[in-house]
PDB file of N, CA and C in Angstrom:
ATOM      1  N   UNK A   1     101.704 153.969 145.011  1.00  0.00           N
ATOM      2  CA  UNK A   1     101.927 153.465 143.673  1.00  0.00           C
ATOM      3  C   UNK A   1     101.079 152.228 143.405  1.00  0.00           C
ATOM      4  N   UNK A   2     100.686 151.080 144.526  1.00  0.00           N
ATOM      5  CA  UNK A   2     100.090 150.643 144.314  1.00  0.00           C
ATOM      6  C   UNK A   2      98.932 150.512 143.938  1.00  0.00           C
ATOM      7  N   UNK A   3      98.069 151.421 144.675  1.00  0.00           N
ATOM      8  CA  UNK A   3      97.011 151.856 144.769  1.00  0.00           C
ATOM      9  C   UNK A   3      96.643 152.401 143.574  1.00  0.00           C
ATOM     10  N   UNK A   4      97.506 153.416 142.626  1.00  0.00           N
ATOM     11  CA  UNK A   4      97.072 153.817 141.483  1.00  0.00           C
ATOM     12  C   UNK A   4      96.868 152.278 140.276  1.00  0.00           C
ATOM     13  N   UNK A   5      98.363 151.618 140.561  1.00  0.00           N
ATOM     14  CA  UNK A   5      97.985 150.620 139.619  1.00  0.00           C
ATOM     15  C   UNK A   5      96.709 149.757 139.748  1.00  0.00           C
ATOM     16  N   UNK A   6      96.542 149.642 140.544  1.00  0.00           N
ATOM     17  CA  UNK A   6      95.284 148.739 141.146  1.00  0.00           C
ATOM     18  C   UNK A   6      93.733 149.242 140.645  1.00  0.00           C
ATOM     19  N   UNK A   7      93.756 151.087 140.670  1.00  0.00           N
ATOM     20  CA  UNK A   7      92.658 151.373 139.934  1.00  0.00           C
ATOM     21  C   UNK A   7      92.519 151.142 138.633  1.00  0.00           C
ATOM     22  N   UNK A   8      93.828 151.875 138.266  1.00  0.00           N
ATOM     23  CA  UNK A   8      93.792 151.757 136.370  1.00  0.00           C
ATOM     24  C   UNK A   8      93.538 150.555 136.062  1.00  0.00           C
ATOM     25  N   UNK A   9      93.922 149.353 136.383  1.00  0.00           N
ATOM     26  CA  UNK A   9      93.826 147.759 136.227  1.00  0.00           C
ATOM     27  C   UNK A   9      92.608 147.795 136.323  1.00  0.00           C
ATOM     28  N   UNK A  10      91.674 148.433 137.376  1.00  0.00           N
ATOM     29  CA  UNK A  10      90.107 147.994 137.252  1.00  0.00           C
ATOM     30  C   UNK A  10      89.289 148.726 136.491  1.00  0.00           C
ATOM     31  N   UNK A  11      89.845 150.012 136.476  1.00  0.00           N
ATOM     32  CA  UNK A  11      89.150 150.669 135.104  1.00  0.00           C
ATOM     33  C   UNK A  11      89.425 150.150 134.048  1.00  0.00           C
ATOM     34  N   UNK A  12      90.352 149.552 133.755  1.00  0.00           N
ATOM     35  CA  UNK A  12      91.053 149.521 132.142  1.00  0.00           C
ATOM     36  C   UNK A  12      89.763 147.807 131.923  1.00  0.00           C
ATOM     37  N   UNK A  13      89.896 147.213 133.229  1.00  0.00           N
ATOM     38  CA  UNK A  13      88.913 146.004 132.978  1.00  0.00           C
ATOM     39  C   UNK A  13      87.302 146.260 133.030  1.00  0.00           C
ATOM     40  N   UNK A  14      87.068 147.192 133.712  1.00  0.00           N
ATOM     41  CA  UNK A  14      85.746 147.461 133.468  1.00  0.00           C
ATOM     42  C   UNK A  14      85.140 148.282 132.416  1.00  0.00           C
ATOM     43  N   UNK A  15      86.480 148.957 131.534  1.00  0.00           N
ATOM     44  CA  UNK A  15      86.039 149.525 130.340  1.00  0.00           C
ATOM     45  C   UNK A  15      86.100 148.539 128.759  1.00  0.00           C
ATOM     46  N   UNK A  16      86.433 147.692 129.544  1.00  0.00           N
ATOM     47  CA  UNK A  16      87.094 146.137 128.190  1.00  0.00           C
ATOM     48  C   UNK A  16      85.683 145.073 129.023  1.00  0.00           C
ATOM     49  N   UNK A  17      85.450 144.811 129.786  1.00  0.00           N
ATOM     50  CA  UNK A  17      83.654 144.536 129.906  1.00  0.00           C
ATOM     51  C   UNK A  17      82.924 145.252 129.392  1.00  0.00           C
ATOM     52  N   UNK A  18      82.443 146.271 129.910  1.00  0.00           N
ATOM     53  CA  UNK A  18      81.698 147.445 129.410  1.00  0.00           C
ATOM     54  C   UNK A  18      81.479 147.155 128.052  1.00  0.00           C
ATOM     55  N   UNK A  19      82.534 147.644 126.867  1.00  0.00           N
ATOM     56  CA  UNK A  19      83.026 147.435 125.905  1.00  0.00           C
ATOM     57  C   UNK A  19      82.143 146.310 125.192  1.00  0.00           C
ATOM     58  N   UNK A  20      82.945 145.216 126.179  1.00  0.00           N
ATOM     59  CA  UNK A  20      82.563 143.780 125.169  1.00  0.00           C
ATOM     60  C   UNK A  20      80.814 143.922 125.336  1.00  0.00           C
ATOM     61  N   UNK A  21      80.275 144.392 126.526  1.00  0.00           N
ATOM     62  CA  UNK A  21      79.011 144.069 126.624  1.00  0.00           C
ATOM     63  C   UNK A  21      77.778 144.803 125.473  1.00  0.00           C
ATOM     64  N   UNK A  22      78.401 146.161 125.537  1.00  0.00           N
ATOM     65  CA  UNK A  22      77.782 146.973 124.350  1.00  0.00           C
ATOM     66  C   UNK A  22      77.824 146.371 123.065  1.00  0.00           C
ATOM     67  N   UNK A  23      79.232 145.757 122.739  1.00  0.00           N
ATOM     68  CA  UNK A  23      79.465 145.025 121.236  1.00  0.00           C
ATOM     69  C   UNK A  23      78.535 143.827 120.941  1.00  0.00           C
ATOM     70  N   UNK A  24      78.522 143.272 122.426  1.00  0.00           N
ATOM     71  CA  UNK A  24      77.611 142.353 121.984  1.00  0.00           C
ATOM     72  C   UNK A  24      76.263 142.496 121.778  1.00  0.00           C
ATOM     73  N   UNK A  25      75.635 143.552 122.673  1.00  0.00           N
ATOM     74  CA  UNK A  25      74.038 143.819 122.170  1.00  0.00           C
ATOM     75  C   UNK A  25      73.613 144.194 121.067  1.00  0.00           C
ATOM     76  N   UNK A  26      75.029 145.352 120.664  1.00  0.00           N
ATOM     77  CA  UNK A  26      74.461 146.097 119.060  1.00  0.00           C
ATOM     78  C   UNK A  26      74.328 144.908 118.505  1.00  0.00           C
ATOM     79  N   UNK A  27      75.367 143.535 118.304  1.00  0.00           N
ATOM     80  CA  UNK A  27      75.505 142.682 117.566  1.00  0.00           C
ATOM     81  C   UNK A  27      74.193 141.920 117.629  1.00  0.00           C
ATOM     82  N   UNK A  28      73.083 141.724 118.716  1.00  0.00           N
ATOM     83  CA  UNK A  28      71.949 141.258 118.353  1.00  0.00           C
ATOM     84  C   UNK A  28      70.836 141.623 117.955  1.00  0.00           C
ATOM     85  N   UNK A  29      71.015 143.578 117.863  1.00  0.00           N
ATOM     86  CA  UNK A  29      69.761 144.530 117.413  1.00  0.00           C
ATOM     87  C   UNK A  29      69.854 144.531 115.926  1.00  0.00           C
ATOM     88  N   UNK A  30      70.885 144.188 115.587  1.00  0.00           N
ATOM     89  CA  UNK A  30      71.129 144.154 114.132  1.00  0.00           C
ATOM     90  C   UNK A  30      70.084 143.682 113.324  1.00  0.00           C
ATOM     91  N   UNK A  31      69.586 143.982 111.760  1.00  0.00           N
ATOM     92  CA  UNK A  31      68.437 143.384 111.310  1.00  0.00           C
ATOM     93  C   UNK A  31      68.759 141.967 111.068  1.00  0.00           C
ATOM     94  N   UNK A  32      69.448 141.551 110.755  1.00  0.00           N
ATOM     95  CA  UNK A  32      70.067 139.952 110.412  1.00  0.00           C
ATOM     96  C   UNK A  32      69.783 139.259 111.603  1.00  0.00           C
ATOM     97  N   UNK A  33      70.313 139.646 113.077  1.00  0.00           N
ATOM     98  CA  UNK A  33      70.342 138.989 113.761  1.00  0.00           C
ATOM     99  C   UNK A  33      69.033 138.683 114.910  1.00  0.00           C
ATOM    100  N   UNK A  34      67.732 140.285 114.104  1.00  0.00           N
ATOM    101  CA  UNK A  34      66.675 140.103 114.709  1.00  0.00           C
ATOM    102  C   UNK A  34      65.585 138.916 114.093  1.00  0.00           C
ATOM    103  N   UNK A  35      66.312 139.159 112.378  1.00  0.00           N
ATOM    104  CA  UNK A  35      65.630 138.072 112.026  1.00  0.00           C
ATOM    105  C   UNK A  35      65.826 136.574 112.226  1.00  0.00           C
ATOM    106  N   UNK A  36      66.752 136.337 112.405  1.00  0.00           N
ATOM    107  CA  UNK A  36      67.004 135.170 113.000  1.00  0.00           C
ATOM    108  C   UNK A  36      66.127 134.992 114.389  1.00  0.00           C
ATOM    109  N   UNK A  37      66.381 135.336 115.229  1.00  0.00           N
ATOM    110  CA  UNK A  37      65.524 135.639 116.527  1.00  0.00           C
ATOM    111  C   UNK A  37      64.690 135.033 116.249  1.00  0.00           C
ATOM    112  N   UNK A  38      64.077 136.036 115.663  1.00  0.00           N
ATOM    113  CA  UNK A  38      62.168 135.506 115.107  1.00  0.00           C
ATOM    114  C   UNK A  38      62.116 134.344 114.754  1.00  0.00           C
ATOM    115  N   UNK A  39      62.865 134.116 113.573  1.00  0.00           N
ATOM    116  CA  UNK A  39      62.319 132.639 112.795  1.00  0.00           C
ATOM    117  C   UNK A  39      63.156 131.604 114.085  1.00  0.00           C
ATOM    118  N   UNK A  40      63.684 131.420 114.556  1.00  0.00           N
ATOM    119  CA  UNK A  40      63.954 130.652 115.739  1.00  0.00           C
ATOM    120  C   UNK A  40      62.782 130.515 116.683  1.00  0.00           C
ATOM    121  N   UNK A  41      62.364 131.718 117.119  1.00  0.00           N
ATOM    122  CA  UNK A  41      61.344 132.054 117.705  1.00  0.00           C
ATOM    123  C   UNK A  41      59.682 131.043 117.321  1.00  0.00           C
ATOM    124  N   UNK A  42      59.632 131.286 115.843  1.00  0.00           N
ATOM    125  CA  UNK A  42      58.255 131.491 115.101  1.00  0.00           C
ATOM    126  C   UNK A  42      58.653 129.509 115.177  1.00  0.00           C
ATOM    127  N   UNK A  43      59.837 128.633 114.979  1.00  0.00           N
ATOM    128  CA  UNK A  43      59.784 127.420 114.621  1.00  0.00           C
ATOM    129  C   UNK A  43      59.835 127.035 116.106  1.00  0.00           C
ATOM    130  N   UNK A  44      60.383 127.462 117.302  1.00  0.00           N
ATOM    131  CA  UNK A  44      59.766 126.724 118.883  1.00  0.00           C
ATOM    132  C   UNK A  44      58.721 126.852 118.848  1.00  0.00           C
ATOM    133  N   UNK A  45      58.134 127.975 118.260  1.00  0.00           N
ATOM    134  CA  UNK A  45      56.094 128.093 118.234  1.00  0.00           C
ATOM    135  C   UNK A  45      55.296 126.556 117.799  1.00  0.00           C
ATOM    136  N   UNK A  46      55.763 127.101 116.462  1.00  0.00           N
ATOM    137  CA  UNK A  46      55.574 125.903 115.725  1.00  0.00           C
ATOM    138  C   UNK A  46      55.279 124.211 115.991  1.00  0.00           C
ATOM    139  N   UNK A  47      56.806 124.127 116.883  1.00  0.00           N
ATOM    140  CA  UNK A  47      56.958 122.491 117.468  1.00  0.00           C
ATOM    141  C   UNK A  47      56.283 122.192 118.573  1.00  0.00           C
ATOM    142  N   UNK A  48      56.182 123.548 119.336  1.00  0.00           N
ATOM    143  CA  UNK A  48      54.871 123.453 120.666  1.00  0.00           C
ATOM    144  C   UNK A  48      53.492 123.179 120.200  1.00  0.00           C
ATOM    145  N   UNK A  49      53.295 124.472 119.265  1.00  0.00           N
ATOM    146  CA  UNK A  49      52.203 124.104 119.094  1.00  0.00           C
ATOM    147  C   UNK A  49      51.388 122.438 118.163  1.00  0.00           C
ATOM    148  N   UNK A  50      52.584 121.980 117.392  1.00  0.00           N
ATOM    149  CA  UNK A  50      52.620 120.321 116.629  1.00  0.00           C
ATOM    150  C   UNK A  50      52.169 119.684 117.844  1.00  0.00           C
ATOM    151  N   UNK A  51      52.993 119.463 119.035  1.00  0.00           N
ATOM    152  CA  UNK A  51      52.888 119.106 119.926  1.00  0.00           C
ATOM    153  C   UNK A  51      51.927 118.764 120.798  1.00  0.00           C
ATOM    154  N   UNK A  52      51.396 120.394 120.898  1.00  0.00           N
ATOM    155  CA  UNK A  52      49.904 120.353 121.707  1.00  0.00           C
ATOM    156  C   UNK A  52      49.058 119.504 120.666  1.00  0.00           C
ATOM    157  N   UNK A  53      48.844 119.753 119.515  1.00  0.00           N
ATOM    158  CA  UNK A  53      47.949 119.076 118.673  1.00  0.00           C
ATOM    159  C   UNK A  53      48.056 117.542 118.208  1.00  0.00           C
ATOM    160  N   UNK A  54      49.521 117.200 118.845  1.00  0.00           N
ATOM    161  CA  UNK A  54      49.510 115.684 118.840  1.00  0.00           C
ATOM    162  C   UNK A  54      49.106 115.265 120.242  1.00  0.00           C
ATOM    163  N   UNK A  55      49.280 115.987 121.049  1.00  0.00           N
ATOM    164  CA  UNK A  55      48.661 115.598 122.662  1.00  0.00           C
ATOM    165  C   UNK A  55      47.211 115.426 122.569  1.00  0.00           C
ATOM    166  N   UNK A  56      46.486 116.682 121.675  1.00  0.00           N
ATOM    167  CA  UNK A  56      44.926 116.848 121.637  1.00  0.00           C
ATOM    168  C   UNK A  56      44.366 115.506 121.274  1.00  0.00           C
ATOM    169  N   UNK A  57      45.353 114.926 119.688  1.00  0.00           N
ATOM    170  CA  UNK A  57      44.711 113.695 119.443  1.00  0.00           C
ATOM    171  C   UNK A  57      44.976 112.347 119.810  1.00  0.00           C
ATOM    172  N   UNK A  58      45.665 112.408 120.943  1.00  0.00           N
ATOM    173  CA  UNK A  58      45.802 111.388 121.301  1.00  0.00           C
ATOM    174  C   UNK A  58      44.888 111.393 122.526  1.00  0.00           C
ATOM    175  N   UNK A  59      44.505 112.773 123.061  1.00  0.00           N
ATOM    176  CA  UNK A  59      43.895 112.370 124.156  1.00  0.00           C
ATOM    177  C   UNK A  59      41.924 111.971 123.771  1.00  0.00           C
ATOM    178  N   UNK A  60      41.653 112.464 122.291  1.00  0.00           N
ATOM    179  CA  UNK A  60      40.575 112.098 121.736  1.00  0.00           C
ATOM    180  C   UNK A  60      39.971 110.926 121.446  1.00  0.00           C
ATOM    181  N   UNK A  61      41.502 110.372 120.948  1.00  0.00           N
ATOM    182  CA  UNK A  61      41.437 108.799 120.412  1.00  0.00           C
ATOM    183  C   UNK A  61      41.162 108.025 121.511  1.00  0.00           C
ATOM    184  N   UNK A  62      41.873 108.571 122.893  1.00  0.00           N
ATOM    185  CA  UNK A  62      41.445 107.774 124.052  1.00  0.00           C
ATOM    186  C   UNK A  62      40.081 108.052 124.573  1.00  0.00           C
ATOM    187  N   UNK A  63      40.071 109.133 124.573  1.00  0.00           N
ATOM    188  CA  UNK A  63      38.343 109.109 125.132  1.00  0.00           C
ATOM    189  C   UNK A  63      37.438 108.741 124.334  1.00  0.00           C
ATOM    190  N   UNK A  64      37.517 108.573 123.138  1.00  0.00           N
ATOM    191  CA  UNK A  64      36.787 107.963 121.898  1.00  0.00           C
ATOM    192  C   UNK A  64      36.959 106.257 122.440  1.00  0.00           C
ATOM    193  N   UNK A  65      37.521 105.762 122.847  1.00  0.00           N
ATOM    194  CA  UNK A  65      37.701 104.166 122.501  1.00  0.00           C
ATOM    195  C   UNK A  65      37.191 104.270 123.726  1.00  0.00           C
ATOM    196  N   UNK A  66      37.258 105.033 125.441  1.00  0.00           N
ATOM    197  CA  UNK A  66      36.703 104.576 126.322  1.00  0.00           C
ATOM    198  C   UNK A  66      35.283 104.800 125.815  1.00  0.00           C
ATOM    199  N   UNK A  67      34.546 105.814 125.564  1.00  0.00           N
ATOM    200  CA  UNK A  67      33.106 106.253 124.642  1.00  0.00           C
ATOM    201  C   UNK A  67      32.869 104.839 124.627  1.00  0.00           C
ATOM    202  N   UNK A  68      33.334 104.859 123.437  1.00  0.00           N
ATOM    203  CA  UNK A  68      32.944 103.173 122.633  1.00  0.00           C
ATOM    204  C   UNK A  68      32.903 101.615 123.483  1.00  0.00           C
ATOM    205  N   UNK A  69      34.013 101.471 124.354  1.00  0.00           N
ATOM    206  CA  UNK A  69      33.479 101.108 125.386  1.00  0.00           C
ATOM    207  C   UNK A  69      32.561 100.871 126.287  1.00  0.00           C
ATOM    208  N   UNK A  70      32.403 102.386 126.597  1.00  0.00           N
ATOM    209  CA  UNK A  70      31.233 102.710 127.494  1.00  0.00           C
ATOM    210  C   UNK A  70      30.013 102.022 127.098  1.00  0.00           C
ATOM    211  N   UNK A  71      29.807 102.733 125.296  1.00  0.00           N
ATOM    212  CA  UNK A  71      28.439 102.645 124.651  1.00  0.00           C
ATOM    213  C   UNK A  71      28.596 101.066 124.420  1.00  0.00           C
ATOM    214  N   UNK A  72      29.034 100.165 124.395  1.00  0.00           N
ATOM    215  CA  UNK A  72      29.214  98.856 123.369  1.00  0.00           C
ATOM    216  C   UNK A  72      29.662  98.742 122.448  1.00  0.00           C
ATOM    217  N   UNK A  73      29.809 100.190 122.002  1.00  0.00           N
ATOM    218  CA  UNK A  73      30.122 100.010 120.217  1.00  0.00           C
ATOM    219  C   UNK A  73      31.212  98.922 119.673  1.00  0.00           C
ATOM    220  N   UNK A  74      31.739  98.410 120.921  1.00  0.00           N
ATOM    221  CA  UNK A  74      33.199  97.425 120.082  1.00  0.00           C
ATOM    222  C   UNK A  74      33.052  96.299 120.539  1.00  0.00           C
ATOM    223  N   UNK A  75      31.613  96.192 120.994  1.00  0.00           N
ATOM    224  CA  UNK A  75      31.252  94.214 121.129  1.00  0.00           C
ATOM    225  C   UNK A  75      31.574  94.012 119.760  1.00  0.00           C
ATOM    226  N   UNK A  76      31.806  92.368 119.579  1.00  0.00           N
ATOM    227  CA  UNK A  76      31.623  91.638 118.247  1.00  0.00           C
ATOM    228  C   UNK A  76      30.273  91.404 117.914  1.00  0.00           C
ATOM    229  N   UNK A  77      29.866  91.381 116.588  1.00  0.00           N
ATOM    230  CA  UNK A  77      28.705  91.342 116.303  1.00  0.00           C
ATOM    231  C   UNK A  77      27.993  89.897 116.425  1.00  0.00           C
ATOM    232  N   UNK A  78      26.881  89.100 116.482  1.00  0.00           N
ATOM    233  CA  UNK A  78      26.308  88.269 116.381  1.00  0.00           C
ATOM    234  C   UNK A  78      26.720  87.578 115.161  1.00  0.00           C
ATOM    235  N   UNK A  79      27.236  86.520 115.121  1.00  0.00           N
ATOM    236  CA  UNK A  79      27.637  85.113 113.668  1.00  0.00           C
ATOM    237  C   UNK A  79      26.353  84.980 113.214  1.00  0.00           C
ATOM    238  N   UNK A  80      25.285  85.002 113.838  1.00  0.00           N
ATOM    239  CA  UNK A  80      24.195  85.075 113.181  1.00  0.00           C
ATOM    240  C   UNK A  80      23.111  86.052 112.197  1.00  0.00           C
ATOM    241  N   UNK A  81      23.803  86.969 112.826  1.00  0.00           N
ATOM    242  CA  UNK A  81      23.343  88.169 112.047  1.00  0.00           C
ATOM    243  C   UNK A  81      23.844  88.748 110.587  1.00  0.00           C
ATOM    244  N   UNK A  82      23.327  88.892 109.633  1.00  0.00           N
ATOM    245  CA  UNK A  82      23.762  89.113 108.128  1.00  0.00           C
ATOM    246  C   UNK A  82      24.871  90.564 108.491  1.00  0.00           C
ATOM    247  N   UNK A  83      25.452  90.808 107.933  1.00  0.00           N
ATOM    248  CA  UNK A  83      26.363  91.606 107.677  1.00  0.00           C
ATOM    249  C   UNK A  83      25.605  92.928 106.827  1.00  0.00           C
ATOM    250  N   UNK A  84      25.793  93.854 107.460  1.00  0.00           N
ATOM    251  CA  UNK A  84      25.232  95.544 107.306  1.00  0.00           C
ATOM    252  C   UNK A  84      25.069  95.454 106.103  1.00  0.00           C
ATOM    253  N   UNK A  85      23.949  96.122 105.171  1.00  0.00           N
ATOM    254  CA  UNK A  85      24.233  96.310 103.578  1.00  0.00           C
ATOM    255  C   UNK A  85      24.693  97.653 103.288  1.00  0.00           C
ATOM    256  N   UNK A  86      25.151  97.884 102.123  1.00  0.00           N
ATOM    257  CA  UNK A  86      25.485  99.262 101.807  1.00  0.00           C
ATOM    258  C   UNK A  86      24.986  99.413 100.631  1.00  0.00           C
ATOM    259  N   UNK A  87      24.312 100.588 100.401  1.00  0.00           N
ATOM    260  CA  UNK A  87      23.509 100.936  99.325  1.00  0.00           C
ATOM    261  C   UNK A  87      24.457 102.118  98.741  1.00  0.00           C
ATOM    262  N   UNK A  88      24.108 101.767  97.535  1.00  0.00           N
ATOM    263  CA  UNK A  88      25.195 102.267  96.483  1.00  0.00           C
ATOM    264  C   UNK A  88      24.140 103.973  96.563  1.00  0.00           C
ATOM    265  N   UNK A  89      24.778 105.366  96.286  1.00  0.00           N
ATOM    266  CA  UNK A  89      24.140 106.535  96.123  1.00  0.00           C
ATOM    267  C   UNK A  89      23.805 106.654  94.680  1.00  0.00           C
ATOM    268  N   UNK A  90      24.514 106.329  93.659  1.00  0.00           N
ATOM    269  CA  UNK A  90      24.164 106.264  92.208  1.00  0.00           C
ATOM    270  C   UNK A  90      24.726 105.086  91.448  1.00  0.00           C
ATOM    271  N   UNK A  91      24.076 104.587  90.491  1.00  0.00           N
ATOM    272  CA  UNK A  91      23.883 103.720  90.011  1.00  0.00           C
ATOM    273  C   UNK A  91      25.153 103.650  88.566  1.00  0.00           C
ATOM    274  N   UNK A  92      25.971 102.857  89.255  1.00  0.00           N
ATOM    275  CA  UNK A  92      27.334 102.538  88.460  1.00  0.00           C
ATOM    276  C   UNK A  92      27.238 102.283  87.228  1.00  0.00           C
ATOM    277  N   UNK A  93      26.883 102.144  85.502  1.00  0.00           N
ATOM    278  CA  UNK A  93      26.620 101.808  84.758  1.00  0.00           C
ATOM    279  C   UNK A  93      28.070 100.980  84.668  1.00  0.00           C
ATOM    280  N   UNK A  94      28.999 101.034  84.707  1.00  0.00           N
ATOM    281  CA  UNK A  94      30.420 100.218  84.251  1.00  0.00           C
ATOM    282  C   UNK A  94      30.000  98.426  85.683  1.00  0.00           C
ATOM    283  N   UNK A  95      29.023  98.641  86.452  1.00  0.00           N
ATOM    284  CA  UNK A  95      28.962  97.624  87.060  1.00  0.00           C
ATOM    285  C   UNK A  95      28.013  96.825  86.731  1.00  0.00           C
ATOM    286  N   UNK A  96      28.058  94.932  86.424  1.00  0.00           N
ATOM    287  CA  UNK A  96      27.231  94.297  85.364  1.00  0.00           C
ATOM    288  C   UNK A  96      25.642  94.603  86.174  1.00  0.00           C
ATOM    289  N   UNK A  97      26.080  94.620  87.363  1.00  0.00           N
ATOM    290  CA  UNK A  97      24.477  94.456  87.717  1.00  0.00           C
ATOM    291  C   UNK A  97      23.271  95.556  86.865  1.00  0.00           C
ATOM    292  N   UNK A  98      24.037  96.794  86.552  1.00  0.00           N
ATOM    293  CA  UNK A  98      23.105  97.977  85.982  1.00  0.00           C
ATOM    294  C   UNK A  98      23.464  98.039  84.616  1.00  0.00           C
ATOM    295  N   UNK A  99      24.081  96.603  83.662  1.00  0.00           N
ATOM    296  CA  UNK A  99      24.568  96.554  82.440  1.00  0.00           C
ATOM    297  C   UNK A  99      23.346  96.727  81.677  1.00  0.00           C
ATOM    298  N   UNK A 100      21.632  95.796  82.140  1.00  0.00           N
ATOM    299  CA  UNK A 100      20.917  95.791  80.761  1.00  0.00           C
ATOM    300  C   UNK A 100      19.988  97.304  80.733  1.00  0.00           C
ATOM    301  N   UNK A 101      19.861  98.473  81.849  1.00  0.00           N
ATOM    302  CA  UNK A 101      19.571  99.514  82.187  1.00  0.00           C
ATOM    303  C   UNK A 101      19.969 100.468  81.285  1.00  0.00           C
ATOM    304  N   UNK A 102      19.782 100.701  80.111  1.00  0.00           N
ATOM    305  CA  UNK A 102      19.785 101.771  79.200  1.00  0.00           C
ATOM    306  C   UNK A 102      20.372 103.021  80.474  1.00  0.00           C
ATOM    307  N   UNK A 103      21.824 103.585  79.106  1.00  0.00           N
ATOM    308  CA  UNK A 103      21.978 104.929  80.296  1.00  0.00           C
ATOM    309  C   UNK A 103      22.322 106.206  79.403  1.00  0.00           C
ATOM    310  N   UNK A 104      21.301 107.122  80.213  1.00  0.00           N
ATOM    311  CA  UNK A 104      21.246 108.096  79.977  1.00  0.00           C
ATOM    312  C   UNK A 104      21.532 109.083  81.229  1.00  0.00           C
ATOM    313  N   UNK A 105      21.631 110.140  80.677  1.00  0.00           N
ATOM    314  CA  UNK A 105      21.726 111.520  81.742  1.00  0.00           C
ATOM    315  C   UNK A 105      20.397 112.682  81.997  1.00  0.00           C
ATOM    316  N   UNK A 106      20.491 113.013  82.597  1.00  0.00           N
ATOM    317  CA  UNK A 106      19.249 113.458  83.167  1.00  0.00           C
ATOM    318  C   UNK A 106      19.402 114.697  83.435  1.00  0.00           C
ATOM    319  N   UNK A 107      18.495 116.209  82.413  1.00  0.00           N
ATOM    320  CA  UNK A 107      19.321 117.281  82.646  1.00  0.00           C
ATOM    321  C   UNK A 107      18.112 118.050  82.774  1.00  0.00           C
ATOM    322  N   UNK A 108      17.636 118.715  83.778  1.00  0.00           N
ATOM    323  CA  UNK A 108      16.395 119.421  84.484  1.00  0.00           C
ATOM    324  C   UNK A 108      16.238 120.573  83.658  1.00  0.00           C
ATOM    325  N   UNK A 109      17.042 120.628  82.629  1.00  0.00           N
ATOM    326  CA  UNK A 109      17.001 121.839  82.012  1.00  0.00           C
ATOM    327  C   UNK A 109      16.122 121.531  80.791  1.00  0.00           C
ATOM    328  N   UNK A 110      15.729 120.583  80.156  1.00  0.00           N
ATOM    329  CA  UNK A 110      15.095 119.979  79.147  1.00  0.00           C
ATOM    330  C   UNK A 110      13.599 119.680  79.909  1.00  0.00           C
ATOM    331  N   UNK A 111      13.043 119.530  80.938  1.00  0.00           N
ATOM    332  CA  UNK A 111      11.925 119.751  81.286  1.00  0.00           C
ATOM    333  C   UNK A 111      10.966 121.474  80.920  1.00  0.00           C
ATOM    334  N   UNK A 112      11.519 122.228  81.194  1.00  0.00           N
ATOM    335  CA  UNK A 112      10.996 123.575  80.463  1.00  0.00           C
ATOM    336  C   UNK A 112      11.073 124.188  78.873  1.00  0.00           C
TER     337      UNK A 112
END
């Protein structure tokens, strides 16, 4: 008598596992729950890959400043030396220096 109860008890539990285990897989093949998956999936992508690309530039910025290093580029400049000029690409008419400069426009199409 024992012996019978003892099986049924383990069948009756291995068919209530069983059971739960099947319920739970259908429950993640489901379309709802595949999509979730994914977009869970697609946003760890995402933060890895942010990640790698904040690693990339930080490791640029460092080899850039040793570079610069290397080359001199971040001595201070000479107190004696004038300060770089910068040349303007076109000629500002709203700025006084190009105020008494008559302005016109210039249209390549009026040459022919």
């Amino acid at each position: 008598m024992f012996r019978r109860t003892f099986w049924f008890t383990a069948g009756a539990a291995a068919g209530v596992w069983a059971t739960t285990k099947v319920n739970r897989k259908l429950k993640q093949l489901t379309p709802e729950s595949l999509a979730a998956q994914a977009a869970n999936k697609a946003i760890e992508a995402g933060h890895k890959l942010k990640d790698f690309a904040l690693d990339v530039r930080d490791g640029m910025a460092q080899r850039e400043a040793e570079l610069d290093e290397a080359l001199g580029l971040n001595a201070e400049t000479d107190a004696g030396l004038p300060a770089p000029r910068r040349l303007a690409a076109i000629e500002n008419s709203n700025n006084p220096k190009y105020a008494d400069r008559p302005a016109y426009s210039y249209n390549r199409n009026e040459d022919h």
